[in-house]
PDB file of N, CA and C in Angstrom:
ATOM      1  N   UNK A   1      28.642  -4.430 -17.861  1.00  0.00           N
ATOM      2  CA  UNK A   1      27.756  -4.304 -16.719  1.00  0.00           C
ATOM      3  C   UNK A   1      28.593  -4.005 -15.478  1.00  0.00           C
ATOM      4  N   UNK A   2      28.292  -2.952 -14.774  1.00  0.00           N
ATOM      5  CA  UNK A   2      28.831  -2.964 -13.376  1.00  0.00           C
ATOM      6  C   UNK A   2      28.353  -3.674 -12.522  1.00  0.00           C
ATOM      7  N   UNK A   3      29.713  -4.016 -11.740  1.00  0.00           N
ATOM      8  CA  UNK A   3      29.903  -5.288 -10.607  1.00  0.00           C
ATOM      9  C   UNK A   3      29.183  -4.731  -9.542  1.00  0.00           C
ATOM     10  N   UNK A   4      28.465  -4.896  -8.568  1.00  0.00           N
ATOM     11  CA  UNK A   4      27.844  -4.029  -7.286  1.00  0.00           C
ATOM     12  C   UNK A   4      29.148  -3.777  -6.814  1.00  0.00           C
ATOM     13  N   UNK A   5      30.397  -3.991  -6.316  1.00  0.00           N
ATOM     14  CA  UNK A   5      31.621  -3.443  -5.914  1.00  0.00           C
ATOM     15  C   UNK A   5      32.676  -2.566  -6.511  1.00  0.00           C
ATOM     16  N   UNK A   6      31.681  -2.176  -7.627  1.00  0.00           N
ATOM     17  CA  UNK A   6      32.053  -0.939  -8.697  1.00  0.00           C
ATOM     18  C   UNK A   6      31.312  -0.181  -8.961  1.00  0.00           C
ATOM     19  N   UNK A   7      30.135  -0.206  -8.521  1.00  0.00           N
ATOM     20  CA  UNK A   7      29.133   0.820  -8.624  1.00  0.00           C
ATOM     21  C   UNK A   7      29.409   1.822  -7.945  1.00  0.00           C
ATOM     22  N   UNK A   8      29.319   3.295  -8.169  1.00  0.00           N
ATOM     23  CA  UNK A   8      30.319   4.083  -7.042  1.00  0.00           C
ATOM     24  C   UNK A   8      28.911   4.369  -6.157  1.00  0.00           C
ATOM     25  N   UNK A   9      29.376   4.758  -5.368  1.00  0.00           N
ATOM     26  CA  UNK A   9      28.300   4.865  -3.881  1.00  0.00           C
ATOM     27  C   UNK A   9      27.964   6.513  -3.880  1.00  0.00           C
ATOM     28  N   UNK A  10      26.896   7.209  -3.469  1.00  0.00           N
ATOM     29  CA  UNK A  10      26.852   8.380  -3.209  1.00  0.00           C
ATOM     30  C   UNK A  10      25.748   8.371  -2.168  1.00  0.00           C
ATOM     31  N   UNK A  11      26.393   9.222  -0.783  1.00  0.00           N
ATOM     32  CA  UNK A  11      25.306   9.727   0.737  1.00  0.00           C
ATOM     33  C   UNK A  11      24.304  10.524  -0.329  1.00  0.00           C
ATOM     34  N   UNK A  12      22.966   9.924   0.306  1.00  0.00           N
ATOM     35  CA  UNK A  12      21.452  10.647   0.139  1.00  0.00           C
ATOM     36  C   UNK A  12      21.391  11.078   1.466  1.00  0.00           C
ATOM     37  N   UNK A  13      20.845  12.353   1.579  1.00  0.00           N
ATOM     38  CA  UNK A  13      19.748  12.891   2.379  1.00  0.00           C
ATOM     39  C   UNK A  13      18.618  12.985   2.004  1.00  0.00           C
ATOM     40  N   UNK A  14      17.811  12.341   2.568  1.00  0.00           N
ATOM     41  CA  UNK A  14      16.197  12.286   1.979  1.00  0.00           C
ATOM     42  C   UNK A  14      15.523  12.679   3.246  1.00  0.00           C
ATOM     43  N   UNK A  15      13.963  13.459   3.001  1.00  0.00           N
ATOM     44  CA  UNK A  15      13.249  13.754   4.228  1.00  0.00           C
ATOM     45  C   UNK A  15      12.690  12.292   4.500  1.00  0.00           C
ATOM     46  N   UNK A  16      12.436  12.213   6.170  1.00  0.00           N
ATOM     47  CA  UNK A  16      12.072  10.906   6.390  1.00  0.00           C
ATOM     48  C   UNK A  16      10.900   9.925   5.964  1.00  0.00           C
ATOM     49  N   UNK A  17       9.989  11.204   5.230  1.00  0.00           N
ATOM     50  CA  UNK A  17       8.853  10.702   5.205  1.00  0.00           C
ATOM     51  C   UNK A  17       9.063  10.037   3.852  1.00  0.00           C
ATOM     52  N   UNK A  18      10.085  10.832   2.853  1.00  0.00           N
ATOM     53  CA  UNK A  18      10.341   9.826   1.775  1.00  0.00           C
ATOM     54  C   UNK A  18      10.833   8.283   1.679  1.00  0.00           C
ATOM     55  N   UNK A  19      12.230   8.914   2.747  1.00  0.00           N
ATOM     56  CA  UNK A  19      12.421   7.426   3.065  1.00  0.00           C
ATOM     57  C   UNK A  19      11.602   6.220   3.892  1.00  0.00           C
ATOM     58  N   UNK A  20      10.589   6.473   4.627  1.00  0.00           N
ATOM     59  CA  UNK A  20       9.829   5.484   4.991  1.00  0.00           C
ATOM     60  C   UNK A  20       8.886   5.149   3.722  1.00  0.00           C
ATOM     61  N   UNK A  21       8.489   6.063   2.697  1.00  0.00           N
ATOM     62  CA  UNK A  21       7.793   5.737   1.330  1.00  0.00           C
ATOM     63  C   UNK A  21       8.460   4.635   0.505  1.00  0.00           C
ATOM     64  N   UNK A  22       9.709   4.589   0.675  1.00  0.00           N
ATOM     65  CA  UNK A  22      10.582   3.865   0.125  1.00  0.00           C
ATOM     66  C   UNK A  22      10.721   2.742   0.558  1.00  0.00           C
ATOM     67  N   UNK A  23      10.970   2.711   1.705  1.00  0.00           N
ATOM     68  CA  UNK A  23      11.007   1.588   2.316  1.00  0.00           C
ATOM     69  C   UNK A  23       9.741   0.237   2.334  1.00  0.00           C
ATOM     70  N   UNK A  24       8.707   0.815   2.317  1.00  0.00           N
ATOM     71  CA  UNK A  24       7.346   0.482   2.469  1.00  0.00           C
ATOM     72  C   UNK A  24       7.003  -0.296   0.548  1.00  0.00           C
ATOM     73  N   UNK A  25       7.605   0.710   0.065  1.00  0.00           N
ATOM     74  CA  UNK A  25       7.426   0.306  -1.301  1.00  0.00           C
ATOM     75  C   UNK A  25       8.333  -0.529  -1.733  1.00  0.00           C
ATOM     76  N   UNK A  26       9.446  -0.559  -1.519  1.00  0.00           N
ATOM     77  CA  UNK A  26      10.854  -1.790  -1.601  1.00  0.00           C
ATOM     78  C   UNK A  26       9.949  -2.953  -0.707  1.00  0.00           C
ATOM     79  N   UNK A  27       9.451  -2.936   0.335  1.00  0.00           N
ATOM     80  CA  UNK A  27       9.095  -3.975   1.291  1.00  0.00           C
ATOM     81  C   UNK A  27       7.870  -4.742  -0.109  1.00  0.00           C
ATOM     82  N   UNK A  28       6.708  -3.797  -0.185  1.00  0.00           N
ATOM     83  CA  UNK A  28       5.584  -4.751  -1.111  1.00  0.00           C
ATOM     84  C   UNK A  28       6.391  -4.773  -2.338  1.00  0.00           C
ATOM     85  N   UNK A  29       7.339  -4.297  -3.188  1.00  0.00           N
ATOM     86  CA  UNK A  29       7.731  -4.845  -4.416  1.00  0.00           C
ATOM     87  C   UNK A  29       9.105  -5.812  -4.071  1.00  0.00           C
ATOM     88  N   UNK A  30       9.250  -6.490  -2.825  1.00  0.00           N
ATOM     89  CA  UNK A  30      10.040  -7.502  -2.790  1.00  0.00           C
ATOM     90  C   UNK A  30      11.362  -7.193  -3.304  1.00  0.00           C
ATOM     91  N   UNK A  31      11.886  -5.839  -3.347  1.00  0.00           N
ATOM     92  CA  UNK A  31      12.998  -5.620  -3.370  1.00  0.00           C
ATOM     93  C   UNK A  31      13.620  -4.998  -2.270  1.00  0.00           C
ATOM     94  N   UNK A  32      15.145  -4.551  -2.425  1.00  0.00           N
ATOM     95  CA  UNK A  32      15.915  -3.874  -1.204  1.00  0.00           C
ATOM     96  C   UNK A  32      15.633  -2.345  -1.496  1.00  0.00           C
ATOM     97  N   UNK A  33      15.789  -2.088  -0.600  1.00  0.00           N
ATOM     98  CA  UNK A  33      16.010   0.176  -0.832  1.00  0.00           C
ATOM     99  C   UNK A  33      16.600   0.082  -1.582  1.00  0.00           C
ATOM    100  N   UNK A  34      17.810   0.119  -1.517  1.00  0.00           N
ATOM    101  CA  UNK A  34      18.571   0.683  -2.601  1.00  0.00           C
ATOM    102  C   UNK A  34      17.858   0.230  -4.101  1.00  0.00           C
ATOM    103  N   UNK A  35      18.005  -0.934  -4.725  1.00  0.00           N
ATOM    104  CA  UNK A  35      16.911  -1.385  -5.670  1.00  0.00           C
ATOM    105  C   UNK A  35      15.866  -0.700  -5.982  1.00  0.00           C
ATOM    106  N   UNK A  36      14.930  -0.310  -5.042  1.00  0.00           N
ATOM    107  CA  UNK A  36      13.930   0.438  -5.391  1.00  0.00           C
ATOM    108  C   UNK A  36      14.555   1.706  -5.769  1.00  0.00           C
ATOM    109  N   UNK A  37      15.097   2.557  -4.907  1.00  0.00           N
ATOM    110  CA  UNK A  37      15.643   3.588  -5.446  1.00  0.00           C
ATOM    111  C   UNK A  37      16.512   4.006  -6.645  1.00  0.00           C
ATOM    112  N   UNK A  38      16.707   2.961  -6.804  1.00  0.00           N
ATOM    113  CA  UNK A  38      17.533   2.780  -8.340  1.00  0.00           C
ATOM    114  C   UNK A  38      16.301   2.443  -9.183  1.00  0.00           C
ATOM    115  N   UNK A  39      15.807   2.205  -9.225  1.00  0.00           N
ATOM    116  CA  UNK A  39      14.317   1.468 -10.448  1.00  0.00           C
ATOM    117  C   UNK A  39      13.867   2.827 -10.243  1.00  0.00           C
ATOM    118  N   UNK A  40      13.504   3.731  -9.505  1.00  0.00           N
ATOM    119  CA  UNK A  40      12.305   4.785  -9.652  1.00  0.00           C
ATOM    120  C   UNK A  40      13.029   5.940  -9.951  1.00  0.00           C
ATOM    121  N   UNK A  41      14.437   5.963 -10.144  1.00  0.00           N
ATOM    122  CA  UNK A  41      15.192   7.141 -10.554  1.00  0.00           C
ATOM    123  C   UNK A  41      15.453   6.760 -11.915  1.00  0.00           C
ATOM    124  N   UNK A  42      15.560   5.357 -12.101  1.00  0.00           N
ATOM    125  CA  UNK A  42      15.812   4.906 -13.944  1.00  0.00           C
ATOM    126  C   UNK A  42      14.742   5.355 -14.602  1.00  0.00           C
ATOM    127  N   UNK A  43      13.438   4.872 -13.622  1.00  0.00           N
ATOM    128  CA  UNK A  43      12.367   5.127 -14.206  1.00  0.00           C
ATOM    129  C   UNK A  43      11.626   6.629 -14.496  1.00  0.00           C
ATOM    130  N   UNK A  44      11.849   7.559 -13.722  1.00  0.00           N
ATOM    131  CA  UNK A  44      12.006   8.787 -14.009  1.00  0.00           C
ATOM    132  C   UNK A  44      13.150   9.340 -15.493  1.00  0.00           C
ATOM    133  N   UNK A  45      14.281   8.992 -15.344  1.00  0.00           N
ATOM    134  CA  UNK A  45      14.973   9.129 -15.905  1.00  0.00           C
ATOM    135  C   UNK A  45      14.954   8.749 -17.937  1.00  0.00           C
ATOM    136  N   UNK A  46      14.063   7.826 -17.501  1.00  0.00           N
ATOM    137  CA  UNK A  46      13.497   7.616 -18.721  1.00  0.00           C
ATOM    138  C   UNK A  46      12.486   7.827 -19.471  1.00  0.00           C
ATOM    139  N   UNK A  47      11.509   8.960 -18.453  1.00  0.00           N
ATOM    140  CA  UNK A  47       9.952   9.051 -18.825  1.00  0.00           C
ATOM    141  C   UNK A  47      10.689  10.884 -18.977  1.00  0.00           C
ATOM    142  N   UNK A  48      11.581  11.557 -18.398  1.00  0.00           N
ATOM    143  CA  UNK A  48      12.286  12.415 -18.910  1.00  0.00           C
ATOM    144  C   UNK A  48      12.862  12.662 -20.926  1.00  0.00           C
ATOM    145  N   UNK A  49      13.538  11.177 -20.348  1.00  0.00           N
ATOM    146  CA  UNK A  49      14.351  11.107 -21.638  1.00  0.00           C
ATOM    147  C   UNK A  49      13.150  11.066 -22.887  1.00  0.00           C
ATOM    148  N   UNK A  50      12.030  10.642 -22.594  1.00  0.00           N
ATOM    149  CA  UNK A  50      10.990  10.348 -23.523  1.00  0.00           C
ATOM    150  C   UNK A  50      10.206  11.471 -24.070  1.00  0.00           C
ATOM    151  N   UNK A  51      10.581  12.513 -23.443  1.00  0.00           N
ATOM    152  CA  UNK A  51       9.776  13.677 -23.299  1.00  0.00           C
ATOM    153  C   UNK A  51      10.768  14.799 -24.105  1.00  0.00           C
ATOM    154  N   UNK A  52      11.944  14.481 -24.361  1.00  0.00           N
ATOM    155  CA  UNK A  52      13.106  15.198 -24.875  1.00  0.00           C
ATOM    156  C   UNK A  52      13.482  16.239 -23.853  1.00  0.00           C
ATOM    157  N   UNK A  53      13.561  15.795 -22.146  1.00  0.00           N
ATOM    158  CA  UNK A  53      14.006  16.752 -21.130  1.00  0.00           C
ATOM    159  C   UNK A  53      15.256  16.500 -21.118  1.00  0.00           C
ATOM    160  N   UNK A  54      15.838  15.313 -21.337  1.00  0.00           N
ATOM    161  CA  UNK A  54      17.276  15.435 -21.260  1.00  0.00           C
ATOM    162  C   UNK A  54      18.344  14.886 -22.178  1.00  0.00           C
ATOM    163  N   UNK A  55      19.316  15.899 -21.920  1.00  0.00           N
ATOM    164  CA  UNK A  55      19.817  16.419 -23.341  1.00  0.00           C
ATOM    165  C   UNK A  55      20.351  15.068 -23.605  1.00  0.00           C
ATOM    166  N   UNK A  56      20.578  14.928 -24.654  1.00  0.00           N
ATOM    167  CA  UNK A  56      21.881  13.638 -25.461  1.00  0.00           C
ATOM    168  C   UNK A  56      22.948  13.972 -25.311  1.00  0.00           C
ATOM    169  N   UNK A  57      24.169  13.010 -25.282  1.00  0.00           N
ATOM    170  CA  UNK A  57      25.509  13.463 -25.169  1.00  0.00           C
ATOM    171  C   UNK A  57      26.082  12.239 -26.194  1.00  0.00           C
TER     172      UNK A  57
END
């Protein structure tokens, strides 16, 4: 499992209106931004993978 002080970091640019979507939605699901943004990209990431959009390695 990665440590949060090993997780490598990468700058987003997001339009604002996303990021206030985010924010709003981290706020009612009682998590942080980042958190949310990590859950809804896993979660994409896996409704992909389910679909056979992305490849295996």
């Amino acid at each position: 499992m990665i440590v949060k002080s090993d997780a490598p970091k990468y700058p987003l640019r997001i339009p604002l209106e996303v990021k206030l979507a985010i924010e709003k939605s981290a706020k009612e699901n009682g998590r942080s931004i980042n958190t949310e943004m990590v859950m809804r990209l896993v979660d994409s990431l896996r409704r992909d993978s389910s679909k056979g959009n992305i490849a295996k390695s």
